[in-house]
C-alpha atoms as a PDB file:
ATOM      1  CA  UNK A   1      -5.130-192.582 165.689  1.00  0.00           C
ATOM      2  CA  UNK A   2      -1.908-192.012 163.560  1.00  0.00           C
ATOM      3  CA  UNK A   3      -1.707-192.207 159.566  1.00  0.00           C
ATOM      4  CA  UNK A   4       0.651-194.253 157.649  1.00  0.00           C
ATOM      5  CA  UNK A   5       2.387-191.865 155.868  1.00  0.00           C
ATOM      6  CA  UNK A   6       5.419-194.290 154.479  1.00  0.00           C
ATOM      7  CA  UNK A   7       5.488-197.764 153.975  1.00  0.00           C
ATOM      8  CA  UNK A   8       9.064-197.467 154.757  1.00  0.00           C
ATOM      9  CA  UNK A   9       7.849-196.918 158.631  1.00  0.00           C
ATOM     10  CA  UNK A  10       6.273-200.275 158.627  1.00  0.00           C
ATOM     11  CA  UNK A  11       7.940-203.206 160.462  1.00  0.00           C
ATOM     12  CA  UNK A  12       6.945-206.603 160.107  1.00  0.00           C
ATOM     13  CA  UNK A  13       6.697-208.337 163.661  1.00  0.00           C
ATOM     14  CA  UNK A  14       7.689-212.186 164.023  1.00  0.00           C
ATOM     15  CA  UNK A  15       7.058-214.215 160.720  1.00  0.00           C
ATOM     16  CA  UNK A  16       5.162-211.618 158.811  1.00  0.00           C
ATOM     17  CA  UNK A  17       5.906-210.359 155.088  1.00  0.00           C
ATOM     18  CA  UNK A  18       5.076-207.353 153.825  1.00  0.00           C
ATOM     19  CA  UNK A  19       4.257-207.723 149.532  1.00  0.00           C
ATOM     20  CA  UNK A  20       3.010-205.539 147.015  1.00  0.00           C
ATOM     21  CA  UNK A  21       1.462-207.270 144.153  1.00  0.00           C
ATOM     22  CA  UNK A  22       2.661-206.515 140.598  1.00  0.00           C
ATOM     23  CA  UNK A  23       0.622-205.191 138.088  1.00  0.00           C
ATOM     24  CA  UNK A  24       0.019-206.974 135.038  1.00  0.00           C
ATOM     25  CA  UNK A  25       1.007-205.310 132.114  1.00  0.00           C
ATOM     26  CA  UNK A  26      -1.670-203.330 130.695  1.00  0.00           C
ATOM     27  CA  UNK A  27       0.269-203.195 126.982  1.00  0.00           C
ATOM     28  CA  UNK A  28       0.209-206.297 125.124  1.00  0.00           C
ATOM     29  CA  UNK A  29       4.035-207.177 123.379  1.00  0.00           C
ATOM     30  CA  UNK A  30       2.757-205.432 120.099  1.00  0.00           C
ATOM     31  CA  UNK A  31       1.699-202.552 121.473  1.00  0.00           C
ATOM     32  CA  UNK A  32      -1.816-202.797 122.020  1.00  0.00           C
ATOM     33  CA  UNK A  33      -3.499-201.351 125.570  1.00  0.00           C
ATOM     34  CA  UNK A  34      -5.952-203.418 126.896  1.00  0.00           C
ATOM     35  CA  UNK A  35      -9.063-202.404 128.840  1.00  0.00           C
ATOM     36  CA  UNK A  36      -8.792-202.754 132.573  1.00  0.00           C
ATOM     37  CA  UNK A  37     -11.454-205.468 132.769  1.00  0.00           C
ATOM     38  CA  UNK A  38      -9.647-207.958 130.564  1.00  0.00           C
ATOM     39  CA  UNK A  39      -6.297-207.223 132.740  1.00  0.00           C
ATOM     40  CA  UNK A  40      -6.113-210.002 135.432  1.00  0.00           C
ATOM     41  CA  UNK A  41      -5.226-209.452 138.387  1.00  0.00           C
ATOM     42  CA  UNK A  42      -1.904-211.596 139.268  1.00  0.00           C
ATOM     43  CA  UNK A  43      -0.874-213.747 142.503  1.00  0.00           C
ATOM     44  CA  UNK A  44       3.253-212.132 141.986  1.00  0.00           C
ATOM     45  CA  UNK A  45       4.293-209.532 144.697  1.00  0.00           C
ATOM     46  CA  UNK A  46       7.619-207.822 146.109  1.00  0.00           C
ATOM     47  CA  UNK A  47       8.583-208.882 149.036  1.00  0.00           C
ATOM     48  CA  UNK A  48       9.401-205.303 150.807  1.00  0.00           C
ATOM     49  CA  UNK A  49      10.349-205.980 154.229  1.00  0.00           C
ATOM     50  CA  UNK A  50      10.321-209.268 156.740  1.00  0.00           C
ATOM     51  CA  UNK A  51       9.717-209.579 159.926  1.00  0.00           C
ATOM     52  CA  UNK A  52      12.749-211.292 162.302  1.00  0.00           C
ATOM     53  CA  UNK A  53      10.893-214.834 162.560  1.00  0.00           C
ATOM     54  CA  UNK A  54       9.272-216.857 165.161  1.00  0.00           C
ATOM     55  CA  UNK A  55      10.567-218.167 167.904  1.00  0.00           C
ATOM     56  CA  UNK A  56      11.177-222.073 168.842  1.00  0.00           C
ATOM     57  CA  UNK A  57      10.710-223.977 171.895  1.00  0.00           C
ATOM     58  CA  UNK A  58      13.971-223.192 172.457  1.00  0.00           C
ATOM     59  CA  UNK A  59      13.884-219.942 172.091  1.00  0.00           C
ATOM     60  CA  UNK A  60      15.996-219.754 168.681  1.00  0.00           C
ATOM     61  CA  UNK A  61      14.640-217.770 165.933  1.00  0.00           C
ATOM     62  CA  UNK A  62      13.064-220.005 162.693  1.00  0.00           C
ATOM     63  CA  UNK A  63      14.657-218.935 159.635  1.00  0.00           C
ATOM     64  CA  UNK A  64      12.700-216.884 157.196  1.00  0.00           C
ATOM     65  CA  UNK A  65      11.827-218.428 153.490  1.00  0.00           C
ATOM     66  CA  UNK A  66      11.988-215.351 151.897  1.00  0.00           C
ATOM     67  CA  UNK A  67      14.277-211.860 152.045  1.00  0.00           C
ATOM     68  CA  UNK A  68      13.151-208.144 150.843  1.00  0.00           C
ATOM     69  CA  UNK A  69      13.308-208.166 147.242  1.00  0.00           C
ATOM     70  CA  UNK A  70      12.154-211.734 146.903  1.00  0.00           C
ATOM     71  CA  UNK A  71       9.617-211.772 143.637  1.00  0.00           C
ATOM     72  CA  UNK A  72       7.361-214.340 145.257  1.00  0.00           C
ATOM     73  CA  UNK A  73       3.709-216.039 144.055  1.00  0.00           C
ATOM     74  CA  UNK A  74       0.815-215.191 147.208  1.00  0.00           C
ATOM     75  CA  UNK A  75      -2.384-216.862 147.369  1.00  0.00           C
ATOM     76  CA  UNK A  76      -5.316-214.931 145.384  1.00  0.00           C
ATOM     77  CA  UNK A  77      -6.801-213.946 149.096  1.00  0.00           C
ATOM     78  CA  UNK A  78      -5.855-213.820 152.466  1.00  0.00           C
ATOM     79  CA  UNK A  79      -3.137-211.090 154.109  1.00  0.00           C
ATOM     80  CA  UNK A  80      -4.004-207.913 155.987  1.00  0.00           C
ATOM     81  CA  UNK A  81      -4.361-205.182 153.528  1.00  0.00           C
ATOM     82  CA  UNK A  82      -2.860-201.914 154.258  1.00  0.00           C
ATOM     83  CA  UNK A  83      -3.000-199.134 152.339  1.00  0.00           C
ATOM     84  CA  UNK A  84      -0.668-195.658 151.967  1.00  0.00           C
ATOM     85  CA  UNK A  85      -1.893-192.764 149.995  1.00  0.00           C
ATOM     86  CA  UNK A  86      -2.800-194.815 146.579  1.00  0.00           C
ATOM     87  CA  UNK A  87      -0.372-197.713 146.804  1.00  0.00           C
ATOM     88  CA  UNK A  88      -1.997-200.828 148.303  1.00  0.00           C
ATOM     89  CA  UNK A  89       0.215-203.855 150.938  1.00  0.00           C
ATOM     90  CA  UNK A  90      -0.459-206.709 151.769  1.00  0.00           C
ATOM     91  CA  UNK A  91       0.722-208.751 155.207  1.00  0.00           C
ATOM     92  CA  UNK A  92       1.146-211.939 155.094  1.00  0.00           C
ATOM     93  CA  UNK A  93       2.401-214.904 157.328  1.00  0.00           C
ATOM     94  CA  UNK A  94       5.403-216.321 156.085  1.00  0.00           C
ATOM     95  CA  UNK A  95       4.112-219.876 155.499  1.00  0.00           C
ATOM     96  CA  UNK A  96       1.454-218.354 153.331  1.00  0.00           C
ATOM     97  CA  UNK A  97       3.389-217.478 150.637  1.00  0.00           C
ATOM     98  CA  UNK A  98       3.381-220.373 148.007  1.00  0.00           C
ATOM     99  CA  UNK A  99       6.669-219.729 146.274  1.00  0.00           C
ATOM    100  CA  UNK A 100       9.620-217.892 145.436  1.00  0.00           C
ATOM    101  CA  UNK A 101      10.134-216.763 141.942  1.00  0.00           C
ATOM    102  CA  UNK A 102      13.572-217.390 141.082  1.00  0.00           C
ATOM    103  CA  UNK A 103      14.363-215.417 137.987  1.00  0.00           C
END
């Protein structure tokens, strides 16, 4: 069985996106660190790589809805979770992600 070493080695196949959730901000705006059980975790990831789409009838490739670097908003579960060293992934099917974050 072979180990994930880099993320980087990953490839999304057909419509899948790989994310990585943001953390929330464990510092409040004045300053003030708060304890890891009132930090929430948030539905916001980075989009990281896409796969190439599906395929139509036809046999045209479906456009994507989102491109690496897309800040996007994912569903609370769901995905395939992969992790690498201490850095956690998440897969997901393109028409699960609920939105792009236009900034």
């Amino acid at each position: 069985m072979s180990v994930l070493r880099n993320i980087k080695s990953l490839a999304p196949l057909l419509d899948r996106v790989l994310v990585q959730r943001i953390k929330p901000e464990a510092k409040t705006a004045s300053g003030i660190f708060l304890p890891e059980a009132a930090v929430k975790e948030q539905n916001e990831a980075q989009v990281l790589a896409v796969g190439p789409g599906l395929l139509d009838r036809d046999g045209k490739r479906l456009p994507m809805g989102v491109s690496a670097g897309d800040k996007v908003l994912i569903p609370q579960f769901g995905g395939n979770a992969i992790k690498v060293g201490e850095e956690e992934y998440t897969l997901f099917r393109d028409h699960d992600i609920l939105a792009k974050i236009k900034e």
